[in-house]
PDB file of N, CA and C in Angstrom:
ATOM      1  N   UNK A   1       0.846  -1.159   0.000  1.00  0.00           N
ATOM      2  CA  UNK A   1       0.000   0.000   0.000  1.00  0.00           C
ATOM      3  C   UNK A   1       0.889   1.218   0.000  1.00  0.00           C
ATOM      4  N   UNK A   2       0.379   2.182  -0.630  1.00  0.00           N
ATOM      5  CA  UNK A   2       1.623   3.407  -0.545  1.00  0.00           C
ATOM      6  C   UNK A   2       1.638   4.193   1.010  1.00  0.00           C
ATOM      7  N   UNK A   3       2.155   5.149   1.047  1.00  0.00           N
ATOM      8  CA  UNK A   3       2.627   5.288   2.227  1.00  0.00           C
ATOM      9  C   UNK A   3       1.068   6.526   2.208  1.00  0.00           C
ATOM     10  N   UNK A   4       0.811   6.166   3.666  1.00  0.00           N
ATOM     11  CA  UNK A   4      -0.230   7.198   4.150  1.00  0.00           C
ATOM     12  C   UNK A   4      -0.146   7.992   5.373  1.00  0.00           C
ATOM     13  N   UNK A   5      -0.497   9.173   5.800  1.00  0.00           N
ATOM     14  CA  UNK A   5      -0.280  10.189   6.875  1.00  0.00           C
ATOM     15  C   UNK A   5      -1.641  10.523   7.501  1.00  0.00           C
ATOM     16  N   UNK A   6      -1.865  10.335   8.622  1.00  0.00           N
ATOM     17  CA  UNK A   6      -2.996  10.533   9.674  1.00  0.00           C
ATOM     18  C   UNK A   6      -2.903  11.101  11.006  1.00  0.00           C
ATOM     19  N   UNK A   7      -3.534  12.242  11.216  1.00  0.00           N
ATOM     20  CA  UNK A   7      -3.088  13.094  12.066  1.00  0.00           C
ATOM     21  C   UNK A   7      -3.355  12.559  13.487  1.00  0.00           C
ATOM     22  N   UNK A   8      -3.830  13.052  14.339  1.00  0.00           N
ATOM     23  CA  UNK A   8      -4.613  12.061  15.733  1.00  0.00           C
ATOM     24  C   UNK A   8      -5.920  12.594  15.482  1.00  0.00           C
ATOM     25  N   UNK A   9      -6.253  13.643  15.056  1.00  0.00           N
ATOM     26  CA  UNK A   9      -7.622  14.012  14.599  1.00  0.00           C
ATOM     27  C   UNK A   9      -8.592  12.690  13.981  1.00  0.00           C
ATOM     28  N   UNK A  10      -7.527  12.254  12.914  1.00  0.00           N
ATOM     29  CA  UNK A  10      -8.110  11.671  12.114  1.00  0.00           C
ATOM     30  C   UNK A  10      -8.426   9.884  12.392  1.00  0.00           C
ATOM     31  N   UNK A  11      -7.803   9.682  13.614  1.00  0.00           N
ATOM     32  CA  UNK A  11      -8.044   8.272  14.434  1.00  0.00           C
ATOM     33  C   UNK A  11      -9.449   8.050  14.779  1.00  0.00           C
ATOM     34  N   UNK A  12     -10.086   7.293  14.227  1.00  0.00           N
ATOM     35  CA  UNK A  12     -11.238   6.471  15.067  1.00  0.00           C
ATOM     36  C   UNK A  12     -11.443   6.330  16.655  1.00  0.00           C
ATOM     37  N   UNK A  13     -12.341   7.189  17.281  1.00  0.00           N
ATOM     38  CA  UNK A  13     -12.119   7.080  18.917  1.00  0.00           C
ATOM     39  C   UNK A  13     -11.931   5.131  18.644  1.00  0.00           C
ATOM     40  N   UNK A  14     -12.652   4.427  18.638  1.00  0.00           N
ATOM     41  CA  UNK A  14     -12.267   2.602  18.515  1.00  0.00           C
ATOM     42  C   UNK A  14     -11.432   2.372  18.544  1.00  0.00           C
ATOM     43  N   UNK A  15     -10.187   3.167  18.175  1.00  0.00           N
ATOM     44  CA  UNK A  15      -8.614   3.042  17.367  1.00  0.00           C
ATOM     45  C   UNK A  15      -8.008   3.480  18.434  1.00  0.00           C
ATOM     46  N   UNK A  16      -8.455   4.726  19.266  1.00  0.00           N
ATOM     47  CA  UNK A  16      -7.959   5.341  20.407  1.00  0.00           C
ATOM     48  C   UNK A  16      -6.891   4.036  21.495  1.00  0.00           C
ATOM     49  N   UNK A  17      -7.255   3.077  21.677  1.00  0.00           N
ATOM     50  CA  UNK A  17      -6.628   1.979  22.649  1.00  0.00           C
ATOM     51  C   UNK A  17      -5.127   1.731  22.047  1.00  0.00           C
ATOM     52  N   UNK A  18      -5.940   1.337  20.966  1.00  0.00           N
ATOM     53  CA  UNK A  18      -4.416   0.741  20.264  1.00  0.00           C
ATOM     54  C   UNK A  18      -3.343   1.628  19.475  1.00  0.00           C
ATOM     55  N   UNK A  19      -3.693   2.927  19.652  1.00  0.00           N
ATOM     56  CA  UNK A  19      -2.597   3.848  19.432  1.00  0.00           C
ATOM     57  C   UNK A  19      -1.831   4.488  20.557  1.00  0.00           C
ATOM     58  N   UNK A  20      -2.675   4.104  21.907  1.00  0.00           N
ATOM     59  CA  UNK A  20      -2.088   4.342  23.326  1.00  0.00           C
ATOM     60  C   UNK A  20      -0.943   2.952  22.906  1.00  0.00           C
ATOM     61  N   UNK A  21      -1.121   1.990  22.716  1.00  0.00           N
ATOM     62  CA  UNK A  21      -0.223   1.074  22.866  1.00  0.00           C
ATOM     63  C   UNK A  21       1.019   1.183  21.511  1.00  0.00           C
ATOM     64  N   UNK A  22       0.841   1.720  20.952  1.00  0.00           N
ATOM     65  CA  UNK A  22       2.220   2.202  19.759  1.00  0.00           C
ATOM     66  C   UNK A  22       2.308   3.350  20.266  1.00  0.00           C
ATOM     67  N   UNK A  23       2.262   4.183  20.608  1.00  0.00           N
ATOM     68  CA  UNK A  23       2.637   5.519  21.816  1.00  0.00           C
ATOM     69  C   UNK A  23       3.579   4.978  22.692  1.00  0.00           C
ATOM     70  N   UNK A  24       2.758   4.128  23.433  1.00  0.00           N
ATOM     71  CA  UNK A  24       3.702   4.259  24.538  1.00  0.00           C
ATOM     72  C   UNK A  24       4.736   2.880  24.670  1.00  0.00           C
ATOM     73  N   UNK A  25       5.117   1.923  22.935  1.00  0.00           N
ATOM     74  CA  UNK A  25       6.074   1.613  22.814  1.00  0.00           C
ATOM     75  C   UNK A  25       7.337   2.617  22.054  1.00  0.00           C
ATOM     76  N   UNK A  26       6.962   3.669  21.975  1.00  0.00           N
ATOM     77  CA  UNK A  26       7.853   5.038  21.711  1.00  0.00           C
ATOM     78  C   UNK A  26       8.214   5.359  22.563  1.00  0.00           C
ATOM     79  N   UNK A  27       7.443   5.835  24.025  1.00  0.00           N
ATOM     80  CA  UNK A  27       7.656   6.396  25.098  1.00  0.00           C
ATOM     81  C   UNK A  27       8.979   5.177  25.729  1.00  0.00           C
ATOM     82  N   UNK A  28       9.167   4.113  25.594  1.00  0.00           N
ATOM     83  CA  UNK A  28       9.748   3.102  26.678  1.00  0.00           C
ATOM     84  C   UNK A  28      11.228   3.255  25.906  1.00  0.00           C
ATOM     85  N   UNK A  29      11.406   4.502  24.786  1.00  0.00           N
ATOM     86  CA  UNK A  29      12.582   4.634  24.439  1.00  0.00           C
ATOM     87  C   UNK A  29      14.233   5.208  25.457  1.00  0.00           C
ATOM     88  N   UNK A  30      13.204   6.103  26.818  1.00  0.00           N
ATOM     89  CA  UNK A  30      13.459   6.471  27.671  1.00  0.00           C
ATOM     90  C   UNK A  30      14.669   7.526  27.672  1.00  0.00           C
ATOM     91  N   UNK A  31      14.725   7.956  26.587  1.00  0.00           N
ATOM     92  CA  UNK A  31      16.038   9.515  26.122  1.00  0.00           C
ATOM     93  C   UNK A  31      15.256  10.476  25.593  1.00  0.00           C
ATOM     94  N   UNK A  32      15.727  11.703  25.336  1.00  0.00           N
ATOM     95  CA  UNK A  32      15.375  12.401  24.822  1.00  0.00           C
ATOM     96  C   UNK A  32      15.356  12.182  23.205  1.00  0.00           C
ATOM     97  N   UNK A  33      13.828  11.324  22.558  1.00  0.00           N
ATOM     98  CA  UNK A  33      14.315  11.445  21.530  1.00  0.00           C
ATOM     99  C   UNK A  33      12.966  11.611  20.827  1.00  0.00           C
ATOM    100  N   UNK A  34      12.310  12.310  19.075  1.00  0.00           N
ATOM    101  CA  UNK A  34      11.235  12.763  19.485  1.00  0.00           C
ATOM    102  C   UNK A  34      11.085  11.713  17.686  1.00  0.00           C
ATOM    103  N   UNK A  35      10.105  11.023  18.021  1.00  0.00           N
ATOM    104  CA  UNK A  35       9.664  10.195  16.598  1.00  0.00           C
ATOM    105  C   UNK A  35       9.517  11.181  15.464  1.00  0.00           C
ATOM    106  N   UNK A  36      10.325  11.634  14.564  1.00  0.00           N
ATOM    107  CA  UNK A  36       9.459  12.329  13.216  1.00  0.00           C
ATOM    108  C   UNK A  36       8.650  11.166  11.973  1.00  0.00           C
ATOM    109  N   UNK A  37       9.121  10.163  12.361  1.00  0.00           N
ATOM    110  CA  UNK A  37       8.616   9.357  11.374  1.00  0.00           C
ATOM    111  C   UNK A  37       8.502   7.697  11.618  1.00  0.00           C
ATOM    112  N   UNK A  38       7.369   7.169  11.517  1.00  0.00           N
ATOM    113  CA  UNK A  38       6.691   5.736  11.880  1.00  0.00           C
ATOM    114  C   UNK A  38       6.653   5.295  10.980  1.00  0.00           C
ATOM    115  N   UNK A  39       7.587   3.765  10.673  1.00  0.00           N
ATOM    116  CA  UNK A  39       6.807   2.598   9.823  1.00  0.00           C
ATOM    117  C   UNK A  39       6.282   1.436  10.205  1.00  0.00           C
ATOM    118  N   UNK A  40       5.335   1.341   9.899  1.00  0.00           N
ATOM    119  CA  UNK A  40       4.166  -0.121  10.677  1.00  0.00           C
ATOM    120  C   UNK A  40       3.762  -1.035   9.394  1.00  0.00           C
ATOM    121  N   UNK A  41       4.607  -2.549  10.076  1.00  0.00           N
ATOM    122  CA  UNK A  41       4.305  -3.151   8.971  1.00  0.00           C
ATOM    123  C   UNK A  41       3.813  -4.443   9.635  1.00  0.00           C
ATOM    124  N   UNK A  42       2.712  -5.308   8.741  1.00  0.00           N
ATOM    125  CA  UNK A  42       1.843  -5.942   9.587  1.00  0.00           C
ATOM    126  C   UNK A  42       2.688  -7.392   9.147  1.00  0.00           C
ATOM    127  N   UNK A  43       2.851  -8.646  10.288  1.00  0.00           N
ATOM    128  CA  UNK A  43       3.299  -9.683   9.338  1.00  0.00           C
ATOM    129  C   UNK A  43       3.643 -10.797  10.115  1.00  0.00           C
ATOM    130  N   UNK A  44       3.585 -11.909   9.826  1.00  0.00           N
ATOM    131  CA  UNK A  44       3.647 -13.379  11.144  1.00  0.00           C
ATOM    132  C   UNK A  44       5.104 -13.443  11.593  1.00  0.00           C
ATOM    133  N   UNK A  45       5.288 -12.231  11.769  1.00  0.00           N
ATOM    134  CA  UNK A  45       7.013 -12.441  11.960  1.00  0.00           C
ATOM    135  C   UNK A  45       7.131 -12.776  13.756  1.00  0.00           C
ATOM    136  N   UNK A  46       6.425 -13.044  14.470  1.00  0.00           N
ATOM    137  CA  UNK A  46       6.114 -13.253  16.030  1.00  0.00           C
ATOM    138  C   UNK A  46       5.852 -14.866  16.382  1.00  0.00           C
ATOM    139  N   UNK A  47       6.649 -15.715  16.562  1.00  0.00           N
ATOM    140  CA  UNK A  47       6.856 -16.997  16.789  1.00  0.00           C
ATOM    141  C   UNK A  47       6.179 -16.989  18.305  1.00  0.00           C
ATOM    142  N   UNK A  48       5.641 -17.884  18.781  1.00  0.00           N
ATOM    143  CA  UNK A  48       4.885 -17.973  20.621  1.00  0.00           C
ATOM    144  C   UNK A  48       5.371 -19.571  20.624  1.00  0.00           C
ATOM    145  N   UNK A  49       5.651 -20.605  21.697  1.00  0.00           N
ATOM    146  CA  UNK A  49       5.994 -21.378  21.847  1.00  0.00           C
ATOM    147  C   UNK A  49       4.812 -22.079  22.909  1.00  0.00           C
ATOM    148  N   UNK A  50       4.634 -22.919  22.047  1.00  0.00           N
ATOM    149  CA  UNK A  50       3.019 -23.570  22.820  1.00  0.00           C
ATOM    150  C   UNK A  50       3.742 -24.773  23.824  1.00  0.00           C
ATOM    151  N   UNK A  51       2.650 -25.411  24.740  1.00  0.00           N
ATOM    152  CA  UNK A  51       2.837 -26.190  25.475  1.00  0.00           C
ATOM    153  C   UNK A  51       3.612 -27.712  25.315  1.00  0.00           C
ATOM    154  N   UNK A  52       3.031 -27.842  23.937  1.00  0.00           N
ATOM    155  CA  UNK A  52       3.655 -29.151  22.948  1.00  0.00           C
ATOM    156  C   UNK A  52       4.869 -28.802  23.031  1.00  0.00           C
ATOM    157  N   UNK A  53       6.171 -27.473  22.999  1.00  0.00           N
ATOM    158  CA  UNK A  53       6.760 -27.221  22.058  1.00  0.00           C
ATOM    159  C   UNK A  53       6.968 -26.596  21.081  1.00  0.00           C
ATOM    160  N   UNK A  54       5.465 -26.512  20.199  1.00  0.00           N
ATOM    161  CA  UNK A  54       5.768 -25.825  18.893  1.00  0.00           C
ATOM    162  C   UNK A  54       5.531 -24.659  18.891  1.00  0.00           C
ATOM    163  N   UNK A  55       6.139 -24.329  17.529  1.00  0.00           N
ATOM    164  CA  UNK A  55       6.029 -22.896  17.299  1.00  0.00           C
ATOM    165  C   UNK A  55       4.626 -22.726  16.551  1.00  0.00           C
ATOM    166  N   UNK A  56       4.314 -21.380  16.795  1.00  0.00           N
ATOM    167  CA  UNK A  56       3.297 -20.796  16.017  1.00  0.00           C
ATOM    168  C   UNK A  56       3.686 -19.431  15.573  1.00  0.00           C
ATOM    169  N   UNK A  57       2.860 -19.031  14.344  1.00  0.00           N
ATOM    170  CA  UNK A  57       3.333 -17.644  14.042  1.00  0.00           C
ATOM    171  C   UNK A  57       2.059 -17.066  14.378  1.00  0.00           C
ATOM    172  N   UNK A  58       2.491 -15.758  14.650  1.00  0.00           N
ATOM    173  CA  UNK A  58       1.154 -15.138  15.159  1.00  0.00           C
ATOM    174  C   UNK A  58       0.610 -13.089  14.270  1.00  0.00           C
ATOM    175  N   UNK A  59       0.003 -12.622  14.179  1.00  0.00           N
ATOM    176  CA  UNK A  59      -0.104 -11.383  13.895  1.00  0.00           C
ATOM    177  C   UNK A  59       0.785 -10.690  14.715  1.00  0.00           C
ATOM    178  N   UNK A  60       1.469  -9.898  14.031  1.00  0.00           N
ATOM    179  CA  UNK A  60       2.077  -8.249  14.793  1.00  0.00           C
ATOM    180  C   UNK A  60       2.536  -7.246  14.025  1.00  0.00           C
ATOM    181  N   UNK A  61       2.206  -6.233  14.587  1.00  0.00           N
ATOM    182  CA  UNK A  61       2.604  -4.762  14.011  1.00  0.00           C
ATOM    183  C   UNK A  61       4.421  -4.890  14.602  1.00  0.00           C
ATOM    184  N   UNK A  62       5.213  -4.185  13.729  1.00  0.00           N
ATOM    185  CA  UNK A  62       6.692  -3.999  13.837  1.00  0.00           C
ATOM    186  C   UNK A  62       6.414  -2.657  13.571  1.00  0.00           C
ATOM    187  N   UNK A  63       7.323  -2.366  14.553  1.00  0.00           N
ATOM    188  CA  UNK A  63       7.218  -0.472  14.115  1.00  0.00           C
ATOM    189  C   UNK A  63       9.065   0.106  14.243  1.00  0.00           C
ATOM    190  N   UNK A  64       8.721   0.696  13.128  1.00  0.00           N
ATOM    191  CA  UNK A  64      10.662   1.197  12.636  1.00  0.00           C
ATOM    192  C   UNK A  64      10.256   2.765  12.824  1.00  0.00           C
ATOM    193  N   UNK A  65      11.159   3.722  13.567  1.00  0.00           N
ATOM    194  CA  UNK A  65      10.508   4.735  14.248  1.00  0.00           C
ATOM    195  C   UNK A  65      12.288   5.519  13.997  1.00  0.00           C
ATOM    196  N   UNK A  66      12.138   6.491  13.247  1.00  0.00           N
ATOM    197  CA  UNK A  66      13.139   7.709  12.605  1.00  0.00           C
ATOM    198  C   UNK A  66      12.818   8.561  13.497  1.00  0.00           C
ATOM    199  N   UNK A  67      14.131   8.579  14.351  1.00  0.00           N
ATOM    200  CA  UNK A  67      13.808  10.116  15.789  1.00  0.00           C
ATOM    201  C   UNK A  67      14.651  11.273  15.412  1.00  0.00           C
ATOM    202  N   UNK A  68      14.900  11.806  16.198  1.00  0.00           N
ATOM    203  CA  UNK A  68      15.517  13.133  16.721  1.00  0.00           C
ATOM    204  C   UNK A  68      15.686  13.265  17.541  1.00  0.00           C
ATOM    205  N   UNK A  69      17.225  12.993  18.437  1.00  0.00           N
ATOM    206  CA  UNK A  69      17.488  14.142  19.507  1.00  0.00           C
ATOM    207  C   UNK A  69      17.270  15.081  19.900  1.00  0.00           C
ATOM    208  N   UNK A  70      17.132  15.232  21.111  1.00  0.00           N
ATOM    209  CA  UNK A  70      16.265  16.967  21.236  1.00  0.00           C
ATOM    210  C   UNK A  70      17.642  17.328  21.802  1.00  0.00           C
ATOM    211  N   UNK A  71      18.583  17.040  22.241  1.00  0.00           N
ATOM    212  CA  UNK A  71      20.157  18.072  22.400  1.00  0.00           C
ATOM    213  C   UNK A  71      20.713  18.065  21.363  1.00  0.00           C
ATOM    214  N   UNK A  72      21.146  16.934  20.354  1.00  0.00           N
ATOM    215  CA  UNK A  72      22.101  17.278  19.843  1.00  0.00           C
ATOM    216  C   UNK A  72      21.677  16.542  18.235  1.00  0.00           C
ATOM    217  N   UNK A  73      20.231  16.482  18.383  1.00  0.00           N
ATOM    218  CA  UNK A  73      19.887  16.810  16.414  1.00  0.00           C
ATOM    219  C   UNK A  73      20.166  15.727  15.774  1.00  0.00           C
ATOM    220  N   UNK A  74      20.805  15.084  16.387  1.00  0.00           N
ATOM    221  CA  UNK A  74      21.513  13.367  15.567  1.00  0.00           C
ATOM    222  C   UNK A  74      19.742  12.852  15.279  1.00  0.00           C
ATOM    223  N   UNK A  75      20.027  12.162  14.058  1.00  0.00           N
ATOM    224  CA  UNK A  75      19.127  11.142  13.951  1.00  0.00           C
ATOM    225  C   UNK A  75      19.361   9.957  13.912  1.00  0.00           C
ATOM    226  N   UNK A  76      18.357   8.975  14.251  1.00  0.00           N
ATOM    227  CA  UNK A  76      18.454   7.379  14.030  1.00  0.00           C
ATOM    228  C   UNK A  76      17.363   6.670  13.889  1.00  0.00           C
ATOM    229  N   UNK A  77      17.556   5.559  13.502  1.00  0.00           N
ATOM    230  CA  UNK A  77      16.283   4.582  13.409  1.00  0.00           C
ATOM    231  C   UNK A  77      16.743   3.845  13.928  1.00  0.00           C
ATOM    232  N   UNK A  78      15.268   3.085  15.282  1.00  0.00           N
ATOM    233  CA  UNK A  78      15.041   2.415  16.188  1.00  0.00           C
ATOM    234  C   UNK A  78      14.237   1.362  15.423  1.00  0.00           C
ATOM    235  N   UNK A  79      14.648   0.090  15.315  1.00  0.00           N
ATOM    236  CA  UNK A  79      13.978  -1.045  14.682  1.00  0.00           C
ATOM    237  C   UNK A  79      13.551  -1.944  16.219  1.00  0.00           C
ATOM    238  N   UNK A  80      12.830  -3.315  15.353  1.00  0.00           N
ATOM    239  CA  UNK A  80      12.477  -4.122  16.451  1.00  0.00           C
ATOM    240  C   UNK A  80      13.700  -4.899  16.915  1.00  0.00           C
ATOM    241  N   UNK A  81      14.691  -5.034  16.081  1.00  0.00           N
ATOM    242  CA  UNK A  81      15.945  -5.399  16.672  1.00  0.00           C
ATOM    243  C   UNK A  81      16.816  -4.790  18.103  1.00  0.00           C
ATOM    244  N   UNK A  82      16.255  -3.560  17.778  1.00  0.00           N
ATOM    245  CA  UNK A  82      16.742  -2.574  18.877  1.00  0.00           C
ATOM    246  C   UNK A  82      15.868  -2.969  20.166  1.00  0.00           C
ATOM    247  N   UNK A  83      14.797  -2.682  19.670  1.00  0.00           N
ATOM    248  CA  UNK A  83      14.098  -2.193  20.960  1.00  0.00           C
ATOM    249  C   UNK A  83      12.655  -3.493  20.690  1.00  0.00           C
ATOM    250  N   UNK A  84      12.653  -4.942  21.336  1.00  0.00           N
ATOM    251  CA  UNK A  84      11.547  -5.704  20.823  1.00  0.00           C
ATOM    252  C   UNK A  84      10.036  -5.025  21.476  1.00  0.00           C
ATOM    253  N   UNK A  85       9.931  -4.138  22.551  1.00  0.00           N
ATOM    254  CA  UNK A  85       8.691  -3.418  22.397  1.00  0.00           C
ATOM    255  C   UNK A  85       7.894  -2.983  21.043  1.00  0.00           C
ATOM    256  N   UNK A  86       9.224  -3.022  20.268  1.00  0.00           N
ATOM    257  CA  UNK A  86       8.379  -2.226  18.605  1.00  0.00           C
ATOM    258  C   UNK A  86       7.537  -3.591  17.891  1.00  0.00           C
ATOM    259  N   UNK A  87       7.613  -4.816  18.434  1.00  0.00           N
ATOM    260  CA  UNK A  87       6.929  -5.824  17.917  1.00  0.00           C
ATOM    261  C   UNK A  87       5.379  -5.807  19.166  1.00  0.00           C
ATOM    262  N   UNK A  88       4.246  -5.385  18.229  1.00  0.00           N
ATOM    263  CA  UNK A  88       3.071  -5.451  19.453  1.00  0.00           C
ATOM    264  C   UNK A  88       2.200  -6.402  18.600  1.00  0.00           C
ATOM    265  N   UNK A  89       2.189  -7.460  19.781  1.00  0.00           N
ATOM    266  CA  UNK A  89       1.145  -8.399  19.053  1.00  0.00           C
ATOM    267  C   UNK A  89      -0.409  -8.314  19.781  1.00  0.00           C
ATOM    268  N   UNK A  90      -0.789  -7.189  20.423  1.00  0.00           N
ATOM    269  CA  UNK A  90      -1.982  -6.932  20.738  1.00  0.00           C
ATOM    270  C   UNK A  90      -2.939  -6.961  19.919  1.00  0.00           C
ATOM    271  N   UNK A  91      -4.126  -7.587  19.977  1.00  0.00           N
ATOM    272  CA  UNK A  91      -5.041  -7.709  18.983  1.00  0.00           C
ATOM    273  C   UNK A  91      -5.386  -6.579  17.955  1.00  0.00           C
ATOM    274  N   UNK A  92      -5.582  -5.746  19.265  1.00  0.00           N
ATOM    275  CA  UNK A  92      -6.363  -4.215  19.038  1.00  0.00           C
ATOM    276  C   UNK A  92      -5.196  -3.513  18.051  1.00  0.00           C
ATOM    277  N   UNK A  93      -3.831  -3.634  17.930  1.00  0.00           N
ATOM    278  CA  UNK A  93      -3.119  -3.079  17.301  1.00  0.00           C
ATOM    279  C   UNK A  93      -2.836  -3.647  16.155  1.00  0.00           C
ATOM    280  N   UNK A  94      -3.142  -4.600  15.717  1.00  0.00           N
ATOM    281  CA  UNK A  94      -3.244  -5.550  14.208  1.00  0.00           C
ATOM    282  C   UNK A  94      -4.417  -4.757  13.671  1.00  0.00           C
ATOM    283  N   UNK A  95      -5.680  -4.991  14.591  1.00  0.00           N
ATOM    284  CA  UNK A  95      -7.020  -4.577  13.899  1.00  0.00           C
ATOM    285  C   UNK A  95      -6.961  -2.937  13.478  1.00  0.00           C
ATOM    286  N   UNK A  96      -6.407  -2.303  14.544  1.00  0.00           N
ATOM    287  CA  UNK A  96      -5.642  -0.990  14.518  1.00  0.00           C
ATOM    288  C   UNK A  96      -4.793  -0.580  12.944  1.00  0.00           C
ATOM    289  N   UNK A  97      -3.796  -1.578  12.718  1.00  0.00           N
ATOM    290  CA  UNK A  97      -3.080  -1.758  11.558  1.00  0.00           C
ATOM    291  C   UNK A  97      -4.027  -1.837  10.291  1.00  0.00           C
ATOM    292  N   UNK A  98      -5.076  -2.998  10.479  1.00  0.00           N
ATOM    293  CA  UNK A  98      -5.781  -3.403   9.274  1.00  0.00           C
ATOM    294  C   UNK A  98      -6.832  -2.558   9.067  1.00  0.00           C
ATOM    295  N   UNK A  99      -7.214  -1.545   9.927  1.00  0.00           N
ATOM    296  CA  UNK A  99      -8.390  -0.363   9.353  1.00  0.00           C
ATOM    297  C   UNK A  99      -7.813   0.907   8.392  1.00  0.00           C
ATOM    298  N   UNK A 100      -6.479   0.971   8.960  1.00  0.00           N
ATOM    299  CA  UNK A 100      -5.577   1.668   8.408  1.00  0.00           C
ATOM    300  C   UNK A 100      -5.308   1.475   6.564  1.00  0.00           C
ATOM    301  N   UNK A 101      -5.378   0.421   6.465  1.00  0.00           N
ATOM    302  CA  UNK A 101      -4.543  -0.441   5.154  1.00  0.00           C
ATOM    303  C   UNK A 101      -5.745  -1.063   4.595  1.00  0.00           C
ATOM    304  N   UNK A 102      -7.315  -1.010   4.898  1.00  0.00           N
ATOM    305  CA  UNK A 102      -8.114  -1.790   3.821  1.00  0.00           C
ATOM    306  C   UNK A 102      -8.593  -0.860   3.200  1.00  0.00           C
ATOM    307  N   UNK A 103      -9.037  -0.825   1.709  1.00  0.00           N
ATOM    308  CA  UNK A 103      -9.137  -0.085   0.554  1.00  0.00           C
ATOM    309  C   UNK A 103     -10.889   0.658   1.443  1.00  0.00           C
ATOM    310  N   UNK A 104     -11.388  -0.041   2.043  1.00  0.00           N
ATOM    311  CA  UNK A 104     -12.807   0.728   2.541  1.00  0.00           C
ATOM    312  C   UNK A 104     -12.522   1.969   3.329  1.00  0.00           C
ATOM    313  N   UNK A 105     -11.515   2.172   4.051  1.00  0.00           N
ATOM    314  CA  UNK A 105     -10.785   3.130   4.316  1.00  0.00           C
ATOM    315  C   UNK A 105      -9.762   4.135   4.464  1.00  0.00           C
ATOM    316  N   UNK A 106      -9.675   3.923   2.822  1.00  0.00           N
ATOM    317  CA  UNK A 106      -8.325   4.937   2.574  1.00  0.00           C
ATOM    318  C   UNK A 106      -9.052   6.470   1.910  1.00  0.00           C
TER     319      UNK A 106
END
């Protein structure tokens, strides 16, 4: 899907939960550093290890998050490698993801 921009205006109060929860896997960055730019990509990349043993893959949003220092202006990107908070496999934040990205609501 091409890339799309949505203000907080433009969030679904419904949506309201699950953008507290990609918020405040930004917030647990714990520096001074200020997101200018979010990528959220939806995908079974989240393995859970069941009782048997096995693996399962499961839904999750990955979020790759381009900051700014607020002293000293450096930029970087924070992946889920960095920081695995950026992997949220909360329901509400998939469904969150998929209202975002289906053609009924672009």
């Amino acid at each position: 899907r091409p890339p799309a921009r949505y203000t907080q205006d433009e969030i679904p109060a419904e949506q309201t939960p699950a953008m507290a929860a990609v918020v405040a896997a930004l917030v647990e960055l714990g520096e001074d550093w200020q997101a200018v730019q979010v990528w959220a990509r939806l995908g079974k990349d989240v393995l859970t290890l069941a009782e048997d043993g096995a693996y399962t893959m499961i839904d999750a949003v990955s979020l790759t998050v381009e900051a700014v220092h607020a002293e000293t202006k450096g930029r970087r990107i924070f992946t889920v490698s960095d920081y695995p908070a950026f992997i949220i496999t909360d329901p509400s934040a998939v469904e969150f993801f998929r209202f975002f990205t289906t053609a009924s609501n672009r």
